[in-house]
N, C-alpha and C. Protein backbone atom coordinates (compact mmCIF):
# COMPACT_ATOMS: atom_id res chain seq x y z
N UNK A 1 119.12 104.11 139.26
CA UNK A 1 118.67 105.30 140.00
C UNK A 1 118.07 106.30 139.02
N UNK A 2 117.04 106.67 139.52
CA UNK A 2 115.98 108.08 138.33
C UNK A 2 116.42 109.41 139.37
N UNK A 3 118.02 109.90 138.26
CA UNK A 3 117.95 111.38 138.49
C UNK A 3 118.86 111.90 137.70
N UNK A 4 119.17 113.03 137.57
CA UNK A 4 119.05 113.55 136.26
C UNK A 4 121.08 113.94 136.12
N UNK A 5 121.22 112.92 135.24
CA UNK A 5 122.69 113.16 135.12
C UNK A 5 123.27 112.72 133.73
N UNK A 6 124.24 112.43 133.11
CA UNK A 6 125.02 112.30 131.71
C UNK A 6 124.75 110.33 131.60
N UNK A 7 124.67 109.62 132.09
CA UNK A 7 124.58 108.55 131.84
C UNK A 7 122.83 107.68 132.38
N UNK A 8 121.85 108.72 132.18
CA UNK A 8 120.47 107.79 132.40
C UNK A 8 119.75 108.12 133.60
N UNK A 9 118.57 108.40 133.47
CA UNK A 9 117.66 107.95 134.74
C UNK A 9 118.11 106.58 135.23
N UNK A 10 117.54 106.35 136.63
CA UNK A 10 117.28 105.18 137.02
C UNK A 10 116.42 104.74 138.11
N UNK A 11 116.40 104.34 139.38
CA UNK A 11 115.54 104.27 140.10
C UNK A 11 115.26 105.26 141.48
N UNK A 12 116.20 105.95 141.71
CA UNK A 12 116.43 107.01 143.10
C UNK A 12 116.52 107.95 142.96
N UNK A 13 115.96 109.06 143.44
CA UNK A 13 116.30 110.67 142.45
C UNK A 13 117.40 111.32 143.16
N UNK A 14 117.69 111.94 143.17
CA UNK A 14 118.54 113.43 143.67
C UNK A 14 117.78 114.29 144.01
N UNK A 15 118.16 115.01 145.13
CA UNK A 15 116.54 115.90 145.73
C UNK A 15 118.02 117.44 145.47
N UNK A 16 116.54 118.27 144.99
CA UNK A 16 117.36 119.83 144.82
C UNK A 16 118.32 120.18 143.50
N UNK A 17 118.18 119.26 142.68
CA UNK A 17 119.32 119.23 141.39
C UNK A 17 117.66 119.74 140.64
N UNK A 18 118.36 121.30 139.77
CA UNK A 18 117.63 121.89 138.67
C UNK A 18 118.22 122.46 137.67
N UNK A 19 118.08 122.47 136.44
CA UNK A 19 118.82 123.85 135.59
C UNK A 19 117.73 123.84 134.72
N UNK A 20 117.97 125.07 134.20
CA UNK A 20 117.09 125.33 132.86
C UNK A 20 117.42 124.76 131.17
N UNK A 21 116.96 124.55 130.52
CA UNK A 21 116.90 123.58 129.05
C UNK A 21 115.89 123.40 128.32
N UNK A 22 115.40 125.02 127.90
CA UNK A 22 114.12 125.15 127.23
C UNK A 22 114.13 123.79 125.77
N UNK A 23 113.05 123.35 126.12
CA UNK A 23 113.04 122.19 124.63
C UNK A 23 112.01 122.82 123.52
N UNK A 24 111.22 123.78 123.60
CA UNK A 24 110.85 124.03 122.50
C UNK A 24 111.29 125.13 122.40
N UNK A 25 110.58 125.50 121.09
CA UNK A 25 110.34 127.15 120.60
C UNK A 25 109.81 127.19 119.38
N UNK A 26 108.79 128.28 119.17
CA UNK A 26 107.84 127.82 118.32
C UNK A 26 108.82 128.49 116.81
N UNK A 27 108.70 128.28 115.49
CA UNK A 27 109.78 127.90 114.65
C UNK A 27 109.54 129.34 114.24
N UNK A 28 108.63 130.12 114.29
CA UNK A 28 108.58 131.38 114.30
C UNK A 28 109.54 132.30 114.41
N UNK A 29 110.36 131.87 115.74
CA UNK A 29 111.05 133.14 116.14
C UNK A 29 112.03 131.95 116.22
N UNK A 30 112.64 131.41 115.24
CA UNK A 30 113.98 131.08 115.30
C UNK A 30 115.06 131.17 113.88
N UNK A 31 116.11 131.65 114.55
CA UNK A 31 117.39 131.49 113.17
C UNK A 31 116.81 130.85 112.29
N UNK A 32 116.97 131.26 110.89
CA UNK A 32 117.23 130.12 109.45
C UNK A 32 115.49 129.89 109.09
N UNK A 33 114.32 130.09 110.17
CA UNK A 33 113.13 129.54 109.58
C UNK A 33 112.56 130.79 110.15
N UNK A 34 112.19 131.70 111.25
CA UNK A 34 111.60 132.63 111.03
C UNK A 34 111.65 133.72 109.78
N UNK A 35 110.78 134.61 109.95
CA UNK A 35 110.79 136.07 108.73
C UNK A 35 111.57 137.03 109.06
N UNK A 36 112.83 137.12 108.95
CA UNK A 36 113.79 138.42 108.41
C UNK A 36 113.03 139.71 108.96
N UNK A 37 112.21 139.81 107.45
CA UNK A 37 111.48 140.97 107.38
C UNK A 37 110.74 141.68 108.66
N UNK A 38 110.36 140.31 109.26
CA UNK A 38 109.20 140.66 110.67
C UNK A 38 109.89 140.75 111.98
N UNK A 39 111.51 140.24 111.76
CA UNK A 39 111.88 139.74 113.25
C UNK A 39 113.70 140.75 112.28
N UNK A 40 113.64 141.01 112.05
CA UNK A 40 114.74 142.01 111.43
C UNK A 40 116.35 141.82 112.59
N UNK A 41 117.62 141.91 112.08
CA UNK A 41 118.56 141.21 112.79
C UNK A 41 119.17 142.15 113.81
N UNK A 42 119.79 141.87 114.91
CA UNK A 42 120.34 142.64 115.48
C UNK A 42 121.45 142.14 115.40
N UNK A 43 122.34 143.35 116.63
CA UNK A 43 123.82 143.37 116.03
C UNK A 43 124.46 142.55 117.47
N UNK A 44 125.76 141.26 116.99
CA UNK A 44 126.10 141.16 118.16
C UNK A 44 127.79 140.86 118.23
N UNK A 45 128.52 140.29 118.83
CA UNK A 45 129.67 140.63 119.30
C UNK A 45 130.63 139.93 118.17
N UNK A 46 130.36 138.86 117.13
CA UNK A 46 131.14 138.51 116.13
C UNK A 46 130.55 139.53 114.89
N UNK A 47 131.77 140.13 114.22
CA UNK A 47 131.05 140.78 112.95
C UNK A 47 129.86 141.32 112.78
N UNK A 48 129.19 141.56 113.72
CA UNK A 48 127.71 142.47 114.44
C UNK A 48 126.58 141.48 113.99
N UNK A 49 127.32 139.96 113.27
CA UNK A 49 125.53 139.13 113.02
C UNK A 49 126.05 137.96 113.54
N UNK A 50 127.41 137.59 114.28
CA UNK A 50 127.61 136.04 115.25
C UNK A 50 127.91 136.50 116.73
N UNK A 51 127.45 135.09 117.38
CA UNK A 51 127.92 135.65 118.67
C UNK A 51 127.04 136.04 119.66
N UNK A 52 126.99 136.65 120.81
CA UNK A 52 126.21 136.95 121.62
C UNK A 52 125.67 138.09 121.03
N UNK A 53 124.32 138.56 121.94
CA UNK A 53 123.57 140.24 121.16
C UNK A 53 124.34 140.78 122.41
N UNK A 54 124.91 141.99 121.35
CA UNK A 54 125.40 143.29 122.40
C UNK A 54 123.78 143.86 123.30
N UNK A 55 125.25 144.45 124.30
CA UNK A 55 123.88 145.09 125.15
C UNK A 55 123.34 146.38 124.86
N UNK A 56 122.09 146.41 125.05
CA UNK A 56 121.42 146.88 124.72
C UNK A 56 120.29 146.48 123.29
N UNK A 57 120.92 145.80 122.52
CA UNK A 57 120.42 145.09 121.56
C UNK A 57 119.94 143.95 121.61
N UNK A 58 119.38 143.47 122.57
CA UNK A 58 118.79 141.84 123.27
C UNK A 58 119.38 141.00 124.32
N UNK A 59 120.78 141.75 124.41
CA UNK A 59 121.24 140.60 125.45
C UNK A 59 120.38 141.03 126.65
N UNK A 60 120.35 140.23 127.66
CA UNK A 60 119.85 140.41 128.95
C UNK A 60 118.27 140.67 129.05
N UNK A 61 117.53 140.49 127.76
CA UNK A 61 116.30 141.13 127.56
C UNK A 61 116.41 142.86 127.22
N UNK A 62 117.09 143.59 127.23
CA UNK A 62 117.20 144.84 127.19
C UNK A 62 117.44 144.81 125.88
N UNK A 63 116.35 145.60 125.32
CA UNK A 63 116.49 145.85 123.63
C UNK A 63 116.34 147.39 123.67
N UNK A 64 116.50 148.60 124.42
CA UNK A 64 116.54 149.94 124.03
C UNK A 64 117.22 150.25 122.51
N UNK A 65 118.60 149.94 122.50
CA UNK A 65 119.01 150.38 120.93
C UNK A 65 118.42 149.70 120.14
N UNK A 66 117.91 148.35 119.76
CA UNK A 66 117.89 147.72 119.13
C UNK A 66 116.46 148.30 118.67
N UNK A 67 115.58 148.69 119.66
CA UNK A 67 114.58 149.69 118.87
C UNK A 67 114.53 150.56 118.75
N UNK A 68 115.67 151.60 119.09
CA UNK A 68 115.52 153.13 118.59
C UNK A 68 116.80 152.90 117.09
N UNK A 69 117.21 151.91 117.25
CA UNK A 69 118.54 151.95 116.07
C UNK A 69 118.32 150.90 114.69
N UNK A 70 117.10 150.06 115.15
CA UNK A 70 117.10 148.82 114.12
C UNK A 70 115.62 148.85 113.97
N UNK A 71 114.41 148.90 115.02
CA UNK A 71 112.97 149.01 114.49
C UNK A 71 112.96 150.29 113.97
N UNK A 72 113.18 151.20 114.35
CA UNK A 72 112.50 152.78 114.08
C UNK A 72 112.96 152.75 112.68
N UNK A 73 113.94 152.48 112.08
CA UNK A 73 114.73 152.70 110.70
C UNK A 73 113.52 152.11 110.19
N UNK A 74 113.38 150.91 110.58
CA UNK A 74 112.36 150.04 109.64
C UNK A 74 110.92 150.33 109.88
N UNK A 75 110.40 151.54 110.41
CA UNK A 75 109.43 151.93 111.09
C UNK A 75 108.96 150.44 111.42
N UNK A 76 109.18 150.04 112.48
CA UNK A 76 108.67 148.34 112.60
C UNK A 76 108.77 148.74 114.45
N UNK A 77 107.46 148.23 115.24
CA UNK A 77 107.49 148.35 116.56
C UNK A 77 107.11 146.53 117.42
N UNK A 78 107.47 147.02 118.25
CA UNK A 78 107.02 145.55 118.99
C UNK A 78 107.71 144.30 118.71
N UNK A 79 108.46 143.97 117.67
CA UNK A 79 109.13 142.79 117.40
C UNK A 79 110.41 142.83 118.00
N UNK A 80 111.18 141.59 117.93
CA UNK A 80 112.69 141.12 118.35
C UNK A 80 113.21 140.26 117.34
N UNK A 81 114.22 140.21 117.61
CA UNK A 81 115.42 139.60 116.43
C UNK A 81 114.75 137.99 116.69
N UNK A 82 115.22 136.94 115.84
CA UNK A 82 115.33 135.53 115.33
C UNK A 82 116.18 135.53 116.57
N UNK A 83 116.24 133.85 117.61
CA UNK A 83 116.79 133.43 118.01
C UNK A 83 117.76 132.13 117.41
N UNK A 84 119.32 132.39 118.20
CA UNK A 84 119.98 131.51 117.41
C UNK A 84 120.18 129.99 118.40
N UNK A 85 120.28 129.31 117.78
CA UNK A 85 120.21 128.19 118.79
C UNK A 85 121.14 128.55 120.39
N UNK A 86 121.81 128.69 120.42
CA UNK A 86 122.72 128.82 121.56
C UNK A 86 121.96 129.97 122.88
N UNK A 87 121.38 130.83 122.08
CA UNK A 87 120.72 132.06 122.76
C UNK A 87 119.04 131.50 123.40
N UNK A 88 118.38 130.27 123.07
CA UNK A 88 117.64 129.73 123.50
C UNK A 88 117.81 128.96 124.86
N UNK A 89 119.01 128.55 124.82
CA UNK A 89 119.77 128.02 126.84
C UNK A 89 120.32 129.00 127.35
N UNK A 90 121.36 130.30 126.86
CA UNK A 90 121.86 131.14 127.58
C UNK A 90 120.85 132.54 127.83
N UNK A 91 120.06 132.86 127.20
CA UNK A 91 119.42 134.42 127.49
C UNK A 91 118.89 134.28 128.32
N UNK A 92 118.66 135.05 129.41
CA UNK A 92 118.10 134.99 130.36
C UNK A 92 116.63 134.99 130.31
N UNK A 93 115.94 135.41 129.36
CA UNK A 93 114.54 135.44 129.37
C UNK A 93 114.07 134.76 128.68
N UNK A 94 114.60 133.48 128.30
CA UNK A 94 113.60 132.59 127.48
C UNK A 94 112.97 131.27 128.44
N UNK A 95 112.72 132.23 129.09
CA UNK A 95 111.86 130.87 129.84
C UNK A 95 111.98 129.97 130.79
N UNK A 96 113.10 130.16 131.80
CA UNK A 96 113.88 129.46 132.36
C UNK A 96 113.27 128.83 133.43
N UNK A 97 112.12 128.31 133.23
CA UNK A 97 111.23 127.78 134.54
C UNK A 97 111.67 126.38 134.79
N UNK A 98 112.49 126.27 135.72
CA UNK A 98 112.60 124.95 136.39
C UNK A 98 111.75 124.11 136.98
N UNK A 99 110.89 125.07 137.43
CA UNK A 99 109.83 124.11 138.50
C UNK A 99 108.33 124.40 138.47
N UNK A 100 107.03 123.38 138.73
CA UNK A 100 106.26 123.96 138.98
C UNK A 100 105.37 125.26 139.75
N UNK A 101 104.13 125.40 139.94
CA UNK A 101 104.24 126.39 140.93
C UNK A 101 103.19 125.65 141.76
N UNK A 102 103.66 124.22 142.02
CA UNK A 102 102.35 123.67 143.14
C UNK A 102 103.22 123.28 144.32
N UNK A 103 102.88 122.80 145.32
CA UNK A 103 103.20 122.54 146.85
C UNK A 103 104.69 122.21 146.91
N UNK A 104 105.21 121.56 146.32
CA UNK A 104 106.54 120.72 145.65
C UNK A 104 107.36 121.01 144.97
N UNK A 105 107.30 122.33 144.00
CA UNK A 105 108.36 123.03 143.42
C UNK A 105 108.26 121.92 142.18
N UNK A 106 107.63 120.56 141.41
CA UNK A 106 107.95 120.37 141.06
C UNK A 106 108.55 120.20 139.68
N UNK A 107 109.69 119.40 139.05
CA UNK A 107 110.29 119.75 137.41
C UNK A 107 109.70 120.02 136.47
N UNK A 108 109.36 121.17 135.72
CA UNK A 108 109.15 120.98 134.65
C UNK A 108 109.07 119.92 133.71
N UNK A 109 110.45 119.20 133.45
CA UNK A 109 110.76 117.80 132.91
C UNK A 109 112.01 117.87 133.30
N UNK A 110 111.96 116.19 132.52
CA UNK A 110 113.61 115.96 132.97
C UNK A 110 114.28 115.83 131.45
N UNK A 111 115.45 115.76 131.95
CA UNK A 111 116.67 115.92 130.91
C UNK A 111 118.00 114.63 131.07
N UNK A 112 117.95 113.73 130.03
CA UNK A 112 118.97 112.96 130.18
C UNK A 112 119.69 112.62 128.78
N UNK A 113 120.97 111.90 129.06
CA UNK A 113 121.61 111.21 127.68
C UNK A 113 121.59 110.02 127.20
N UNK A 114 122.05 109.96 126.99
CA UNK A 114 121.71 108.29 125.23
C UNK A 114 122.22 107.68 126.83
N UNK A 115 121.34 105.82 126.88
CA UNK A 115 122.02 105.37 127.65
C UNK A 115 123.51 104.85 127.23
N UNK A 116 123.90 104.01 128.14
CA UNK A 116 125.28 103.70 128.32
C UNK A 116 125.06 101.98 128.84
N UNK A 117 125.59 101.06 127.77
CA UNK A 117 125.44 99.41 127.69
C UNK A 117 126.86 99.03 128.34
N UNK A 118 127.74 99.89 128.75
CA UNK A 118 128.77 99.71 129.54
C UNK A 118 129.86 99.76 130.24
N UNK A 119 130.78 99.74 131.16
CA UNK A 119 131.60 101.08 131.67
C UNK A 119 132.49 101.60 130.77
N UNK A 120 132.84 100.44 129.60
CA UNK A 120 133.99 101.32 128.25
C UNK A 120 133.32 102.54 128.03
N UNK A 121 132.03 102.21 127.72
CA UNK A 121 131.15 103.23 127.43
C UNK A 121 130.86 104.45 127.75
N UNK A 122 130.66 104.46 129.22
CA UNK A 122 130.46 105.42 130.14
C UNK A 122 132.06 106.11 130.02
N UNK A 123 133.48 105.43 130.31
CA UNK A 123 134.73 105.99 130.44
C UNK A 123 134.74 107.15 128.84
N UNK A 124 134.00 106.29 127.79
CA UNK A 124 134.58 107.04 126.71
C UNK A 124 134.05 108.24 126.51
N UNK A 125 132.52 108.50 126.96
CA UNK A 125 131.37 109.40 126.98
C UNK A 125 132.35 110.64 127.99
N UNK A 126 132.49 110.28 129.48
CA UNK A 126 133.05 111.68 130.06
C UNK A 126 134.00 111.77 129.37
N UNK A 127 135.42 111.12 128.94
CA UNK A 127 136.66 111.00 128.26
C UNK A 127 136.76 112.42 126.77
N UNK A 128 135.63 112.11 126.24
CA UNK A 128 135.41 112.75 125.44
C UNK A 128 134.47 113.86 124.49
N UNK A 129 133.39 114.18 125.65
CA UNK A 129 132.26 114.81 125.26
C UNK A 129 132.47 116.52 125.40
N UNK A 130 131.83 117.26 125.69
CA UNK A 130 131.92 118.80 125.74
C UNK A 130 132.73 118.90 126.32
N UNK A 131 132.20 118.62 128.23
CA UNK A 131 133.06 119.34 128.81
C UNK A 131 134.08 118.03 129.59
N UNK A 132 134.64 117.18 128.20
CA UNK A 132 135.37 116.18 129.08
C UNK A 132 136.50 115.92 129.62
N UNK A 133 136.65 115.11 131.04
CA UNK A 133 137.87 115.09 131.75
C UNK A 133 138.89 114.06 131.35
N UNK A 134 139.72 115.29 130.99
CA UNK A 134 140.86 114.07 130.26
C UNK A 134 141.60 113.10 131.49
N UNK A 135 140.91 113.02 132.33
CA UNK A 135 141.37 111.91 133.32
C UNK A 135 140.66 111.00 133.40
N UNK A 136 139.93 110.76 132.89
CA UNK A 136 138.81 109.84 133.42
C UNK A 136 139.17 108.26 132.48
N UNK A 137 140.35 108.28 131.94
CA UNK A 137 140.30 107.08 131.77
C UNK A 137 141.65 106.51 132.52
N UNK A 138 141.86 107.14 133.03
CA UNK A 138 143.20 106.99 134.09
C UNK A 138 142.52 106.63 135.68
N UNK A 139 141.10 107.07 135.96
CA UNK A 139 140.44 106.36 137.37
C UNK A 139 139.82 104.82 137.41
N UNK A 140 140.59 104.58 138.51
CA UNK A 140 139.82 103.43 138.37
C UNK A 140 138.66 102.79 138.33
N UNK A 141 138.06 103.07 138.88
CA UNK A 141 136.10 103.16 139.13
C UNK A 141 135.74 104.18 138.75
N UNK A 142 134.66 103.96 137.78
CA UNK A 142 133.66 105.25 137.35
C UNK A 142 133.07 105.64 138.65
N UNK A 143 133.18 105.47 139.52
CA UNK A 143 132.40 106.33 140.66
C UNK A 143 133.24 107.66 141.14
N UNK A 144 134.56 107.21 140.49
CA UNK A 144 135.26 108.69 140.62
C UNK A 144 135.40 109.50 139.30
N UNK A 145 134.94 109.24 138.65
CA UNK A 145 135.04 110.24 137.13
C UNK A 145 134.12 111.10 137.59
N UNK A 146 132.85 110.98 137.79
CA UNK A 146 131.92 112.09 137.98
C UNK A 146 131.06 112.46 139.85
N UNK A 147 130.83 113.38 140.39
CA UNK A 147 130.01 113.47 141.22
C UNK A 147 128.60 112.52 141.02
N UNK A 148 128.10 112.37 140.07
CA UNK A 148 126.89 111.91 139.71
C UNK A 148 127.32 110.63 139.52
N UNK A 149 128.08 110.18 139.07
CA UNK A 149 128.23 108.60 138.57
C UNK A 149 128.65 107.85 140.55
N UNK A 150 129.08 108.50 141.04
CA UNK A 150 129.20 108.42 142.42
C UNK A 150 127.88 108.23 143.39
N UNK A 151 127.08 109.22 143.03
CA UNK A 151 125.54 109.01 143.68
C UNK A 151 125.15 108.06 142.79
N UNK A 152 125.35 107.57 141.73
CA UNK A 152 124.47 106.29 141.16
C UNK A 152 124.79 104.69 141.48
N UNK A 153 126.61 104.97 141.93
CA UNK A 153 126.89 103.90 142.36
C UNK A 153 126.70 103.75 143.84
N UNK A 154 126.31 104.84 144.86
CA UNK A 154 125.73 104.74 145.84
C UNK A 154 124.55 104.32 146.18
N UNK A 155 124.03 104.12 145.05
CA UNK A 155 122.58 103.86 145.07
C UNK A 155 122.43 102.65 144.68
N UNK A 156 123.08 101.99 143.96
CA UNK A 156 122.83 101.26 143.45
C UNK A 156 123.22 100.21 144.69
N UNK A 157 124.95 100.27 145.58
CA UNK A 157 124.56 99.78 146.69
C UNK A 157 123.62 100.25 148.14
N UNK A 158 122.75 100.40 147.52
CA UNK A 158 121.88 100.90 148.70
C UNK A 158 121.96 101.96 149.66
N UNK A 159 123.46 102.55 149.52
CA UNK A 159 123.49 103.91 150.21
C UNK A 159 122.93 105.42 150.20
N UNK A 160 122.13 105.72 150.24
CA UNK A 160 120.98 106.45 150.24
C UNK A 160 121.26 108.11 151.04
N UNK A 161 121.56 108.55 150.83
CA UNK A 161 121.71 110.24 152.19
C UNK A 161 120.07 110.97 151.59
N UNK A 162 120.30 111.86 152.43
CA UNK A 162 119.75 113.05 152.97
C UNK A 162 119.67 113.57 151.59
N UNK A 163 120.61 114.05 150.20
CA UNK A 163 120.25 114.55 148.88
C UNK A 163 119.60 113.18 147.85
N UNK A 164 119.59 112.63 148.08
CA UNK A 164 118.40 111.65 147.54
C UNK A 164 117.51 110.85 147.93
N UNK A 165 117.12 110.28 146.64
CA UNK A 165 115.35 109.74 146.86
C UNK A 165 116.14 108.29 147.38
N UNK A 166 114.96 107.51 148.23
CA UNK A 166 115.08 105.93 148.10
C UNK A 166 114.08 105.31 146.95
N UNK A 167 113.67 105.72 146.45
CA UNK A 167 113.26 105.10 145.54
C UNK A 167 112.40 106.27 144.28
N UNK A 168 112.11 105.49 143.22
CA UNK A 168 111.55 105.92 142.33
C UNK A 168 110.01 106.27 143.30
N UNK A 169 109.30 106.06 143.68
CA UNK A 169 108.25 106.28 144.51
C UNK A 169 108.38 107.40 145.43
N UNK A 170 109.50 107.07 146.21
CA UNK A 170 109.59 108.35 147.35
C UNK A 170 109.66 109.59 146.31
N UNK A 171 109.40 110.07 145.17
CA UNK A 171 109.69 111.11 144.62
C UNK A 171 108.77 112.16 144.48
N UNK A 172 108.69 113.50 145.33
CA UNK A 172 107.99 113.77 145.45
C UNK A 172 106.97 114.90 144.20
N UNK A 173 105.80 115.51 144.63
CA UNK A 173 105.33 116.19 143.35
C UNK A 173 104.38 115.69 142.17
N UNK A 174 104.70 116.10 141.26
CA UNK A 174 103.36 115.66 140.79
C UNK A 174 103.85 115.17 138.86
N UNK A 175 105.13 115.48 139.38
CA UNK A 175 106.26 115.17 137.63
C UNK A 175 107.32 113.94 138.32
N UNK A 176 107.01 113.24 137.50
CA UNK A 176 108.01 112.13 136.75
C UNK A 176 108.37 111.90 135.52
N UNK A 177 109.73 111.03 135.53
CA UNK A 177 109.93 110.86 133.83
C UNK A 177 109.26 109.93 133.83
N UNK A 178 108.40 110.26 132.07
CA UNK A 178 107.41 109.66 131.55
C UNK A 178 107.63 108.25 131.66
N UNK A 179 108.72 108.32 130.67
CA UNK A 179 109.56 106.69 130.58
C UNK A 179 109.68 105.88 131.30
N UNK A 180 109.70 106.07 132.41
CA UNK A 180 109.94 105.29 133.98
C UNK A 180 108.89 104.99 134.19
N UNK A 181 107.85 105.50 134.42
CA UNK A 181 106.50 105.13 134.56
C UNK A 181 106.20 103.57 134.54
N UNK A 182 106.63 103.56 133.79
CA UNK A 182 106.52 102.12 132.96
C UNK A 182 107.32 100.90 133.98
N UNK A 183 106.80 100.39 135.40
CA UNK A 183 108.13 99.89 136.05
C UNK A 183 108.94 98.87 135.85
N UNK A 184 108.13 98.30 134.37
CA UNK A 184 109.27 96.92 133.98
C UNK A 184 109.94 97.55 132.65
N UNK A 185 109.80 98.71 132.52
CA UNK A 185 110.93 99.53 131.78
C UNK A 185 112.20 99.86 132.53
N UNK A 186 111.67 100.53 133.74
CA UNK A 186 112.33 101.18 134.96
C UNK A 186 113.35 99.86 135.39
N UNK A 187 112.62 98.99 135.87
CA UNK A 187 113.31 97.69 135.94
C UNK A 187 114.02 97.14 135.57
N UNK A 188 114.11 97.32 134.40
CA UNK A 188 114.86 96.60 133.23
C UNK A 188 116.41 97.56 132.85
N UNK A 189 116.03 98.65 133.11
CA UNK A 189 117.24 99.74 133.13
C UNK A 189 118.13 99.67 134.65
N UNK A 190 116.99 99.47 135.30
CA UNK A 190 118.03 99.63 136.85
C UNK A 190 119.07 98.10 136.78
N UNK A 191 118.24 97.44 136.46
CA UNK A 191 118.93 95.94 136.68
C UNK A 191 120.31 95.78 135.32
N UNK A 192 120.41 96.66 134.42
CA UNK A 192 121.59 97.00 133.75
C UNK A 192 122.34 97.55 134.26
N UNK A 193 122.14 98.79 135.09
CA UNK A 193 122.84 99.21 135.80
C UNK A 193 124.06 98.42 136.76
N UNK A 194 122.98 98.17 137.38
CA UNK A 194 123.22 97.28 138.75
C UNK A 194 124.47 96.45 138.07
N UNK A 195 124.26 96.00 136.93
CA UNK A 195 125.25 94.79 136.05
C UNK A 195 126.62 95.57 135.75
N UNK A 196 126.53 96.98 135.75
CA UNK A 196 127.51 97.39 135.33
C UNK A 196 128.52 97.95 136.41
N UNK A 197 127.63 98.31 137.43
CA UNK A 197 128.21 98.55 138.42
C UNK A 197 129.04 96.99 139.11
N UNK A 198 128.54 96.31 139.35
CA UNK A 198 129.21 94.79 140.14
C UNK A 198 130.11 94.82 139.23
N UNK A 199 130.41 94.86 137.84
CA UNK A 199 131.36 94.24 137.29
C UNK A 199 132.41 95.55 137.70
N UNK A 200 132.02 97.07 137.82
CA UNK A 200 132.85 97.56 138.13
C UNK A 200 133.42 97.36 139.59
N UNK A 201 132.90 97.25 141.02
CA UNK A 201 133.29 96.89 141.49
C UNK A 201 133.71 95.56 141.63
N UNK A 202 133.71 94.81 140.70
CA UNK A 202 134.54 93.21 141.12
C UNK A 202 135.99 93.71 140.59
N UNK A 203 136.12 94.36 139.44
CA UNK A 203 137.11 94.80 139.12
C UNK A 203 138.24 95.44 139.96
N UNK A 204 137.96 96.94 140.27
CA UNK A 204 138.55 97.59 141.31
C UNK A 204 138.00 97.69 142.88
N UNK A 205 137.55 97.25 143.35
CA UNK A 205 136.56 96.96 144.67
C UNK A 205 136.15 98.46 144.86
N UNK A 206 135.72 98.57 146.02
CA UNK A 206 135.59 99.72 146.86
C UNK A 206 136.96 100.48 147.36
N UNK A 207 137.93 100.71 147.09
CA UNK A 207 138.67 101.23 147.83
C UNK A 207 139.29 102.82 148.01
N UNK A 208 139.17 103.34 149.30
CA UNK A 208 138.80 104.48 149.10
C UNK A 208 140.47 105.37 149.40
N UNK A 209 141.42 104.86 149.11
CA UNK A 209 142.58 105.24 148.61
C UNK A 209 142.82 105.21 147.56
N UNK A 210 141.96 105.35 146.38
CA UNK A 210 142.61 105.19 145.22
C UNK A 210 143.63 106.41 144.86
N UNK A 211 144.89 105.72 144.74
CA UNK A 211 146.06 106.80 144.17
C UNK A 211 145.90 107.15 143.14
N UNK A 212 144.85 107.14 141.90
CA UNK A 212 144.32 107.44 140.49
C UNK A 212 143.41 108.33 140.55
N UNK A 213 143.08 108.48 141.89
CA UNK A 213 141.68 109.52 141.99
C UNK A 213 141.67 110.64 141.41
């Protein structure tokens, strides 16, 4: 299934799933490689140089102090502090365009993780990543570790709703992942899937009492 979750595109999308995940920024205005001198530091909530920018000093886009208290000193107008990596996904004004602006709303791009060659795999990935559930190696079927790993194994047996695509085709707009494009790429990933899923259900079947849930 092709939609956008922790273990891979594949062939069916998810209709209405967006977040923001700016991928560039030009090296200019970032921590460690921009100019000091030109982009001068502001103050924020660890030791006034880690951490979020206090307000008024960049958070939220609102820089009032930060130019009557940090440009004016430096007679310096018009510039902003170096961004630090973390402040490039959380500030609100860097860019957060999810979608096109044509008939379709559609993605910017898409966003996925390293694939996954198998359900150890997949168990160890939620088991242990950022935000991982220390249960998930206690369920029996990966279709209950995640909401998403659930729509993929729905898809994969052919169960289809109303929040997703039936196919890589039905997708609407004018953006796809690049990668997919390719349909004996696409192919070749779904049909792994598909392998990983049967073996998970031959294992624990379908059953929708699981007391591990």
């Amino acid at each position: 299934c092709a939609w956008k979750t922790k273990s891979g595109l594949r062939n069916a999308a998810g209709r209405g799933r967006a977040w923001f995940h700016p991928d560039a920024i030009l090296g200019e205005c970032a921590d460690q490689i921009g100019d000091t001198k030109l982009h001068p530091p502001t103050k924020r909530d660890r030791w006034e140089s880690h951490g979020t920018r206090l307000d008024y000093y960049g958070h939220d886009n609102e820089y009032t102090y930060y130019d009557s208290k940090v440009l004016a000193d430096l007679n310096i107008e018009g510039q902003g502090p170096l961004w630090l990596p973390h402040e490039m996904r959380s500030e609100s004004f860097m860019g957060q365009r999810v979608s096109k602006k044509d008939a379709w709303g559609s993605p910017t791009g898409y966003h996925f993780h390293n694939f996954f060659m198998s359900t150890e795999e997949i168990i160890f990935k939620y088991a242990t990543y950022g935000h991982a559930d220390k249960k998930a190696r206690r369920k029996k079927s990966i279709r209950y570790i995640h909401d998403d790993l659930m729509m993929a194994v729905m898809c994969t047996l052919g169960k289809h709703t109303g929040k997703t695509e039936s196919s890589f085709e039905s997708i609407a707009g004018t953006s796809r992942p690049i990668y997919y494009l390719n349909e004996e790429a696409r192919q070749a990933r779904h049909n792994l899937w598909q392998d990983i899923v049967r073996r998970d259900e031959e294992k624990y079947g379908q059953s929708k009492n699981d007391e591990r849930r």
